[in-house]
Protein backbone atom coordinates (compact mmCIF):
# COMPACT_ATOMS: atom_id res chain seq x y z
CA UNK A 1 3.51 4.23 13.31
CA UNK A 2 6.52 5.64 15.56
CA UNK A 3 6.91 9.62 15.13
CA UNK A 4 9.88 9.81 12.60
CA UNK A 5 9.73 6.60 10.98
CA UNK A 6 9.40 6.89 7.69
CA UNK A 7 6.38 4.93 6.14
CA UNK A 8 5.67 2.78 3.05
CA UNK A 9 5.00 5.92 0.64
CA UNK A 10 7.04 8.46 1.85
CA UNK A 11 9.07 9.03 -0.68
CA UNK A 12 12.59 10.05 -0.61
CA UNK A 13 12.42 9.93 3.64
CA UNK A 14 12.30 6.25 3.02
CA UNK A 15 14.51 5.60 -0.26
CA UNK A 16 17.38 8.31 0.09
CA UNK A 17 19.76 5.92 1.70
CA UNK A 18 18.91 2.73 -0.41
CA UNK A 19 19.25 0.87 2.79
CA UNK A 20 16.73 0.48 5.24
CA UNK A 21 17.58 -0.34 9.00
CA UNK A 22 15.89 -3.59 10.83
CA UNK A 23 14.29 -1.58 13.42
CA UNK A 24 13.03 0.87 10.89
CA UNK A 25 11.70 -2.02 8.73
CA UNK A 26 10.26 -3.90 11.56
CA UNK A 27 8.29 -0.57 12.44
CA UNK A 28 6.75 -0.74 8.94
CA UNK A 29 5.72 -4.20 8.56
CA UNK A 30 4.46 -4.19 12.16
CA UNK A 31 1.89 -0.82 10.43
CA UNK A 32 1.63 -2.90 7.43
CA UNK A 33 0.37 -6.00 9.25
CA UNK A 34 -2.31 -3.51 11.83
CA UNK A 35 -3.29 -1.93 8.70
CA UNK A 36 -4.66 -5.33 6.52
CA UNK A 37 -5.02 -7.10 9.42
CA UNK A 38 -8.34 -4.32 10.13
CA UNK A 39 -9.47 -4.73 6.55
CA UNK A 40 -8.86 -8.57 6.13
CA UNK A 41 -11.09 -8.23 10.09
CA UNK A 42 -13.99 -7.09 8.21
CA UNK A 43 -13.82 -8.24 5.11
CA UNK A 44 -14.28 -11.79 6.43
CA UNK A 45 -16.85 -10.23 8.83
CA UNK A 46 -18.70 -9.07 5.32
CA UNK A 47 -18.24 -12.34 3.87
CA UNK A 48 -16.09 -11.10 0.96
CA UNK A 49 -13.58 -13.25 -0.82
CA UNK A 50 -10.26 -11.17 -0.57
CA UNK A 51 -6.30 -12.13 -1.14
CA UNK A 52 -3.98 -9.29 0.94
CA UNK A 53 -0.31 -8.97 -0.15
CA UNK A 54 2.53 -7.05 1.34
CA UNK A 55 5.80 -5.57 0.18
CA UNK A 56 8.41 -3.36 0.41
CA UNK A 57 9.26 -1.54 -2.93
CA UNK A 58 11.22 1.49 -4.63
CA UNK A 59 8.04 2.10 -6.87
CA UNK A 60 4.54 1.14 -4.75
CA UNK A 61 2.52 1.33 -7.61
CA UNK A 62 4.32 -1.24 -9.76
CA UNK A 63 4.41 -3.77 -6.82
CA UNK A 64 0.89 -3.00 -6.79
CA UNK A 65 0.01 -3.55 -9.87
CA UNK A 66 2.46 -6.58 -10.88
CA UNK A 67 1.12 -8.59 -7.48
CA UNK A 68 -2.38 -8.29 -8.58
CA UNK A 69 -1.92 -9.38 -12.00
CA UNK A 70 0.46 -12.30 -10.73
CA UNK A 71 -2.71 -13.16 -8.17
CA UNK A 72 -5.13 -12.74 -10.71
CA UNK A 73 -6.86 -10.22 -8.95
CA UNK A 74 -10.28 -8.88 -10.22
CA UNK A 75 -9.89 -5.53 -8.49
CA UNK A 76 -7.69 -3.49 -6.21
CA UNK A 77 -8.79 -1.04 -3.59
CA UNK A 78 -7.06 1.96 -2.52
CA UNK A 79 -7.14 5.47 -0.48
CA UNK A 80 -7.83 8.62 -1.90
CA UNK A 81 -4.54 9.95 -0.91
CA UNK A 82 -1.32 8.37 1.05
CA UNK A 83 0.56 10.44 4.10
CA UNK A 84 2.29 12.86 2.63
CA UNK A 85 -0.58 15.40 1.74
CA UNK A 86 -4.13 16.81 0.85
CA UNK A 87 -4.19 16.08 -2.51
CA UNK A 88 -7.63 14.77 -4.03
CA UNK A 89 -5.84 11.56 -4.99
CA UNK A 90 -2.07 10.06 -3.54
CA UNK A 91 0.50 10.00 -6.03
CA UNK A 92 0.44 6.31 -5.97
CA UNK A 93 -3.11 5.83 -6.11
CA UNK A 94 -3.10 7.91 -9.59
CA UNK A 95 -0.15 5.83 -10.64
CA UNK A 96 -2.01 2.64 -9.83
CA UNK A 97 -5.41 3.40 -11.54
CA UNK A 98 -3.02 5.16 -14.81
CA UNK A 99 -1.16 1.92 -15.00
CA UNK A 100 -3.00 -1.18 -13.71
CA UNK A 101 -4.35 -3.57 -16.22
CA UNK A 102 -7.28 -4.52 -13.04
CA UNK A 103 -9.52 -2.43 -12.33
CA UNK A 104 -8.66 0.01 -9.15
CA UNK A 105 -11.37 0.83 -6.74
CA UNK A 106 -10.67 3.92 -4.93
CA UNK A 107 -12.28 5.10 -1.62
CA UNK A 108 -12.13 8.05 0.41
């Protein structure tokens, strides 16, 4: 990702405008798309059936949760903790697993 662009889960650095430039969100689909594209990589290498959505939202964890239930998803996997800080688990990633009718896998 660019220095200064703001990323998916950044909080009020991406939302505080309500508007989002092209370039800025060309820079985060193009981290979006490196970032599945090395999972979806070796999760076909593994052999494991997977579905991979992306999306830009106010509130991650609801898009999160609301695709996987509209995919019928039997699990989601997530980080630990996003890119804002240290913290044992992201703020999203407790929102998720608090919220999320599927079960939420989480991995450091």
């Amino acid at each position: 990702m660019p220095e200064g662009v703001p990323t998916l889960f950044s909080g009020d650095k991406l939302y505080g405008s309500g508007v989002l430039g092209p370039r800025t969100r060309a820079a985060i689909r193009a981290a979006a798309a490196a970032a599945l594209g090395s999972v979806e990589r070796a999760a076909r290498a593994a052999g494991v059936p997977h579905r991979s959505a992306r999306t830009l939202a106010r509130s991650p964890w609801r898009a999160i949760t609301r695709t996987a239930a509209a995919h019928g998803c039997d699990l989601i996997v997530m980080g630990t903790r996003g890119v804002r800080g240290m913290a044992a688990l992201g703020s999203q990633t407790l929102k998720t697993v608090a919220n999320s009718r599927v079960p939420v896998l989480v991995c450091g």
